[in-house]
C-alpha atoms as a PDB file:
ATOM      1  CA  UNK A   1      17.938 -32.311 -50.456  1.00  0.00           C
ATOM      2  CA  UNK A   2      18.220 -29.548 -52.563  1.00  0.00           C
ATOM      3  CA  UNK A   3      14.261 -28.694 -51.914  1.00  0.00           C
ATOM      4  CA  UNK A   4      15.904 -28.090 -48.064  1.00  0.00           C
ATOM      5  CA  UNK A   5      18.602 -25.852 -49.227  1.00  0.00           C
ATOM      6  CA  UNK A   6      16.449 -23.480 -51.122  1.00  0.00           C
ATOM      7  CA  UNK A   7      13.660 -23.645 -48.292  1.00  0.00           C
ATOM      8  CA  UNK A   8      16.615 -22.670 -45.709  1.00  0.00           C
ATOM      9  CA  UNK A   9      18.829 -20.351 -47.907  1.00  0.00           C
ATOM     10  CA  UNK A  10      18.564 -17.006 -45.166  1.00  0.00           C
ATOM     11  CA  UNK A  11      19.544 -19.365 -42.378  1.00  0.00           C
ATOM     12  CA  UNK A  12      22.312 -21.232 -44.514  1.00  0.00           C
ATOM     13  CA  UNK A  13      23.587 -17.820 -45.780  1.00  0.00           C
ATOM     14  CA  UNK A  14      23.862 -16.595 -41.970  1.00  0.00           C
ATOM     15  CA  UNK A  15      24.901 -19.521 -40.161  1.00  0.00           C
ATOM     16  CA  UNK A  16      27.998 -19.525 -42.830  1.00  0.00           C
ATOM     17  CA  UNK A  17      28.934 -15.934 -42.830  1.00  0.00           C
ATOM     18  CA  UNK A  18      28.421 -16.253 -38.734  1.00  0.00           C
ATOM     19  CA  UNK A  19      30.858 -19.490 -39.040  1.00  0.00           C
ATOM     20  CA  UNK A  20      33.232 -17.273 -41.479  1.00  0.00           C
ATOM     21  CA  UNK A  21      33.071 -14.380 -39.430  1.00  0.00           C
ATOM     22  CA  UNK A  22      34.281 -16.500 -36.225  1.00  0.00           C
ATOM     23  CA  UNK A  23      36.685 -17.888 -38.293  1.00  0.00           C
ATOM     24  CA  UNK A  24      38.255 -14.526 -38.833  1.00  0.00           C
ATOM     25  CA  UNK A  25      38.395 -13.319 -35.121  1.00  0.00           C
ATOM     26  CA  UNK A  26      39.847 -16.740 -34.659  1.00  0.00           C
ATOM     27  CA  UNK A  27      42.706 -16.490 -36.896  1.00  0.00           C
ATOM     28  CA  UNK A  28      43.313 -12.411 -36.280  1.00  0.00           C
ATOM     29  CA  UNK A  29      43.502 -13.553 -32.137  1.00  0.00           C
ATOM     30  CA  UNK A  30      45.993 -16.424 -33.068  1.00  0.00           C
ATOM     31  CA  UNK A  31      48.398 -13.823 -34.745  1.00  0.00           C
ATOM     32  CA  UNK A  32      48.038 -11.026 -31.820  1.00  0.00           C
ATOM     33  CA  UNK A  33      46.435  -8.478 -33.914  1.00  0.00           C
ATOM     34  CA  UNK A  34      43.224  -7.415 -35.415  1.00  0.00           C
ATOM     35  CA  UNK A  35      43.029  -5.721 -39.148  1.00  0.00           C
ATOM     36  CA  UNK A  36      40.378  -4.041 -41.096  1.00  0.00           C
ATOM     37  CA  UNK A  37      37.399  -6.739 -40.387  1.00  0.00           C
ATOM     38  CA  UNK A  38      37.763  -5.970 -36.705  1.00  0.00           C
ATOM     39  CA  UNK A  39      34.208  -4.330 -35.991  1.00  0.00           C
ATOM     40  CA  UNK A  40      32.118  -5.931 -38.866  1.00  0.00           C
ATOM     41  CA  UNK A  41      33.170  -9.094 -37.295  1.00  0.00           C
ATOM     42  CA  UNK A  42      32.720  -8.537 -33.847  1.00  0.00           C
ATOM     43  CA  UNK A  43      29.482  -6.171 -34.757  1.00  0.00           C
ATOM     44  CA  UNK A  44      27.909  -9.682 -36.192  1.00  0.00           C
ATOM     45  CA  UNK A  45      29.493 -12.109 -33.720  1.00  0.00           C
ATOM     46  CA  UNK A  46      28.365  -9.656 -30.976  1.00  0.00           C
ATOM     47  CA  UNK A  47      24.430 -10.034 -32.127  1.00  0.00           C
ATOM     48  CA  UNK A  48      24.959 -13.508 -31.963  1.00  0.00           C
ATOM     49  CA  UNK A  49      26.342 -13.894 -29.052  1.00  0.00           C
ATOM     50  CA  UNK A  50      23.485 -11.466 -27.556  1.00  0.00           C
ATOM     51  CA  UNK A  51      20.416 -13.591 -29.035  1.00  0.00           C
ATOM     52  CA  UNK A  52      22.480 -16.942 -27.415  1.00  0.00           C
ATOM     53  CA  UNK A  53      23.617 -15.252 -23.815  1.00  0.00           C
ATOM     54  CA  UNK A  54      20.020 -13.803 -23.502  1.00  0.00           C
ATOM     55  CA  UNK A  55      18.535 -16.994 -23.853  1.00  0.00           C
ATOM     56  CA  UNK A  56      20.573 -18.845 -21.871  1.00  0.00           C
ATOM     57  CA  UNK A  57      19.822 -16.104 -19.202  1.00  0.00           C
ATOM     58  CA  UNK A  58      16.350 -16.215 -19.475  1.00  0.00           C
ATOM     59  CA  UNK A  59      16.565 -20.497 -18.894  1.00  0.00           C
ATOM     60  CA  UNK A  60      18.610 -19.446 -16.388  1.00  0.00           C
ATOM     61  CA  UNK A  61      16.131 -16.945 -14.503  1.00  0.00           C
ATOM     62  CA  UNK A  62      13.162 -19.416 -15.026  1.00  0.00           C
ATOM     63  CA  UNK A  63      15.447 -22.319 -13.348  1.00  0.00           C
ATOM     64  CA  UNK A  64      16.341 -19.836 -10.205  1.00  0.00           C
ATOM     65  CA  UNK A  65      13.064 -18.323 -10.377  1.00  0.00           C
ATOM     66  CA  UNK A  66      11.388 -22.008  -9.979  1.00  0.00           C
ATOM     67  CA  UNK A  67      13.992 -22.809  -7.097  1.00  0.00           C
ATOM     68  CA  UNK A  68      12.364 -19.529  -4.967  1.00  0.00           C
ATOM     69  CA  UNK A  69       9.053 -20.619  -5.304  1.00  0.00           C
ATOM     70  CA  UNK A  70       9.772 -24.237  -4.130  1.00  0.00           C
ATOM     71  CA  UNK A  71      11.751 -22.910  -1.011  1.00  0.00           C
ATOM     72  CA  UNK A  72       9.062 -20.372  -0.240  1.00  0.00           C
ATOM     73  CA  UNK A  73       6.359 -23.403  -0.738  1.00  0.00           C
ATOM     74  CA  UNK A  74       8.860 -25.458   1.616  1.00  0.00           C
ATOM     75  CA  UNK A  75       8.664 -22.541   3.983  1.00  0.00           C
ATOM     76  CA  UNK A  76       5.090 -21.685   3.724  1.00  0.00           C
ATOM     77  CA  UNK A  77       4.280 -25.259   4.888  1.00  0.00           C
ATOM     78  CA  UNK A  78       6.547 -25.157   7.565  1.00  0.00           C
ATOM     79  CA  UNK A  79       5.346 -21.954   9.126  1.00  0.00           C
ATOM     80  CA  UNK A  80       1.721 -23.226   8.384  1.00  0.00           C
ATOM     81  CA  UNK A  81       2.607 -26.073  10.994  1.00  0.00           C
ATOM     82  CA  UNK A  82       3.892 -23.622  13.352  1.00  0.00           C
ATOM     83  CA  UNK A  83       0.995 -21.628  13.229  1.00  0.00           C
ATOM     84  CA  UNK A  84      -1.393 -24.744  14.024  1.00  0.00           C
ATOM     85  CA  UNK A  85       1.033 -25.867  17.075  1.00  0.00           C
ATOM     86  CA  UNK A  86       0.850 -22.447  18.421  1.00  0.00           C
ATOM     87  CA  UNK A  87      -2.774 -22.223  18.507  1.00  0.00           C
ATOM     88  CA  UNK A  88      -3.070 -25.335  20.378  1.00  0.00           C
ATOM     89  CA  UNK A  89      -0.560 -24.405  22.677  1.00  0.00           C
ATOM     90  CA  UNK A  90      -2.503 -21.150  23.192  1.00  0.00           C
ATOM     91  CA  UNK A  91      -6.063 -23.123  23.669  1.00  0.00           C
ATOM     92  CA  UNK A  92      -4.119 -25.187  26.346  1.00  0.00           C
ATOM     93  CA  UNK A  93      -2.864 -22.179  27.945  1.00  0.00           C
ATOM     94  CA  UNK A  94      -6.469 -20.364  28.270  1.00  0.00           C
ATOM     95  CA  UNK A  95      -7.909 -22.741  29.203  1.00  0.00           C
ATOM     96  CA  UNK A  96      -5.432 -23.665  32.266  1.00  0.00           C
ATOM     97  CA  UNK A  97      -5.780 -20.321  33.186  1.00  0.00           C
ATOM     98  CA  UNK A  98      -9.110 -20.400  33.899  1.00  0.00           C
ATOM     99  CA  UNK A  99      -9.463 -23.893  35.211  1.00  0.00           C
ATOM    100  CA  UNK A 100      -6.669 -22.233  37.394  1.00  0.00           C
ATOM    101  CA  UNK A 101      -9.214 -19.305  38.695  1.00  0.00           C
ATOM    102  CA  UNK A 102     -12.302 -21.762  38.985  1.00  0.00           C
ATOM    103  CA  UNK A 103      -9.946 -23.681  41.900  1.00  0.00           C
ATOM    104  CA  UNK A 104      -8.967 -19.998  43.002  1.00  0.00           C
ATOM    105  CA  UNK A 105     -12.663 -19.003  43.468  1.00  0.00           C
ATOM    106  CA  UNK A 106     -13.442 -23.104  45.360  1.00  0.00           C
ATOM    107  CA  UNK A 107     -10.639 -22.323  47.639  1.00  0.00           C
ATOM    108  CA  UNK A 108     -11.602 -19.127  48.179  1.00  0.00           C
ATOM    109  CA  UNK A 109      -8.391 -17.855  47.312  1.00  0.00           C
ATOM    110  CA  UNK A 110      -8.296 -13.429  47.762  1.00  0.00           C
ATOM    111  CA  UNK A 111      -6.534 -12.212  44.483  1.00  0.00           C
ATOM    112  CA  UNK A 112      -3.363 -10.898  45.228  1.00  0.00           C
ATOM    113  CA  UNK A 113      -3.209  -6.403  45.183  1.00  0.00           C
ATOM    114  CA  UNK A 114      -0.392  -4.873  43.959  1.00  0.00           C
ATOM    115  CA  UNK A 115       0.177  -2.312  46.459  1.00  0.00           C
ATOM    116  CA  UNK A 116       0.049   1.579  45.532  1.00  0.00           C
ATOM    117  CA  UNK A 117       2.864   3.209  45.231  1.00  0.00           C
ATOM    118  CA  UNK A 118       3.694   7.194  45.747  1.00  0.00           C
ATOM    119  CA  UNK A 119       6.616   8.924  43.692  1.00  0.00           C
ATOM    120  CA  UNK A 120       8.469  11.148  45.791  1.00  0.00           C
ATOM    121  CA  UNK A 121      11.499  13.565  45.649  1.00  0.00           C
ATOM    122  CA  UNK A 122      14.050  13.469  48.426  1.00  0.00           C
ATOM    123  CA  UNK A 123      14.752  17.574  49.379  1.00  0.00           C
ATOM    124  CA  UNK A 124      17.189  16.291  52.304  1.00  0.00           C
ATOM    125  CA  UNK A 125      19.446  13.760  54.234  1.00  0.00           C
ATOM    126  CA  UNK A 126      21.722  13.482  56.655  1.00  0.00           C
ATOM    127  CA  UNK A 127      23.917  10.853  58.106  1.00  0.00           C
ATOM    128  CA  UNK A 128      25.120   9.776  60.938  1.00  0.00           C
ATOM    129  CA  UNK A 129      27.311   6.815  62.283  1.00  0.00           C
ATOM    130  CA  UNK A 130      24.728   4.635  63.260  1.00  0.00           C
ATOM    131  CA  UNK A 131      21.828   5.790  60.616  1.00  0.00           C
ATOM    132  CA  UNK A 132      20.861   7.405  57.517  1.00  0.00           C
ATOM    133  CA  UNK A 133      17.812  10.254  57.448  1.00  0.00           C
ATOM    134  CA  UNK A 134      15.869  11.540  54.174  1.00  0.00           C
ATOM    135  CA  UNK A 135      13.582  14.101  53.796  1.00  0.00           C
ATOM    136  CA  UNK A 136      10.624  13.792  51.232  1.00  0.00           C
ATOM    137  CA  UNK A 137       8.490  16.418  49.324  1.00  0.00           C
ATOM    138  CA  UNK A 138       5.581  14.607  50.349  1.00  0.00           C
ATOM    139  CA  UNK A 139       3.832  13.441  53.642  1.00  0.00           C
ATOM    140  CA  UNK A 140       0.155  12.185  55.426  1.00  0.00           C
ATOM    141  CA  UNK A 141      -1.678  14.238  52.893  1.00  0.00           C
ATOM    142  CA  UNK A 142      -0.467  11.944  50.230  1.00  0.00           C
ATOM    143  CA  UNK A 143      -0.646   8.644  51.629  1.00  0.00           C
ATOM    144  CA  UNK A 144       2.647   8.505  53.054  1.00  0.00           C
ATOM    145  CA  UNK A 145       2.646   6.950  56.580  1.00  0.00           C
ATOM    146  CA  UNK A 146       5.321   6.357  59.454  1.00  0.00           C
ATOM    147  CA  UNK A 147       7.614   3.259  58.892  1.00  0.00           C
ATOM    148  CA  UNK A 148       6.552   2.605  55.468  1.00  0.00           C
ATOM    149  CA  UNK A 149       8.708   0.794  52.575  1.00  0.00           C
ATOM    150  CA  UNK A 150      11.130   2.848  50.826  1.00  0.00           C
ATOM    151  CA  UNK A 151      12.288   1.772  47.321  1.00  0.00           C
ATOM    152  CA  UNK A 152      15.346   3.381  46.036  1.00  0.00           C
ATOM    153  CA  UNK A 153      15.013   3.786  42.266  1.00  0.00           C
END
């Protein structure tokens, strides 16, 4: 035993002036006041509590820092799944699409046009009881023909 005491003397020597120290903020807190040994003792009981609170932090940040990578794991798999479903899906959807224009082309089906359409400006109207007349900026020249579709935009 005394081999251990000599071996460990720095450690002892701070560990008790650390439990001394603590001792004295206790007592000084108890009676409502600080004296003289107010900043050696918090000055020594502050580096303490630094090297403790820092480690506890850093346990802390590996333990959180663990719990991310397990979720974004969990969510990697999960949108790894997704990404296989959706492929299929999109397979299935090419080819019904053109097992849809094979059956088009047996039948002889005609593709459907969209029909052309002509921007115009309307430069008059005028109304009467029993219709409505607009005049266009644009006429046979342009496509436009008698009794065609008007779209109101």
């Amino acid at each position: 035993m005394p081999g251990l005491i000599a071996k460990q003397k720095k450690f002892l020597f701070t560990l008790f002036l650390f439990i001394f120290l603590f001792w004295l903020v206790t007592i000084q807190v108890k009676a409502g006041r600080f004296t003289f040994m107010e900043k050696p003792v918090l000055a020594v009981s502050g580096f303490f509590e630094r090297i403790i609170t820092g480690a506890y932090n850093a346990v802390g940040s590996v333990g959180r820092g663990y719990a991310v990578l397990v979720r974004t794991h969990r969510e990697n798999v999960r949108l790894k799944e997704e990404v296989e479903r959706l492929t299929l899906e999109n397979s299935i959807t090419n080819e019904l699409l053109a097992e849809n224009g094979r059956l088009r082309d047996l039948l002889g089906f005609k593709r459907l046009q969209t029909p052309a359409s002509v921007a115009v400006q309307v430069i008059g109207s005028e109304s009467s009881p029993s219709s409505r007349t607009i005049t266009i900026n644009k006429g046979a020249d342009d496509g436009i023909g008698r009794d065609m579709v008007v779209i109101p935009a």
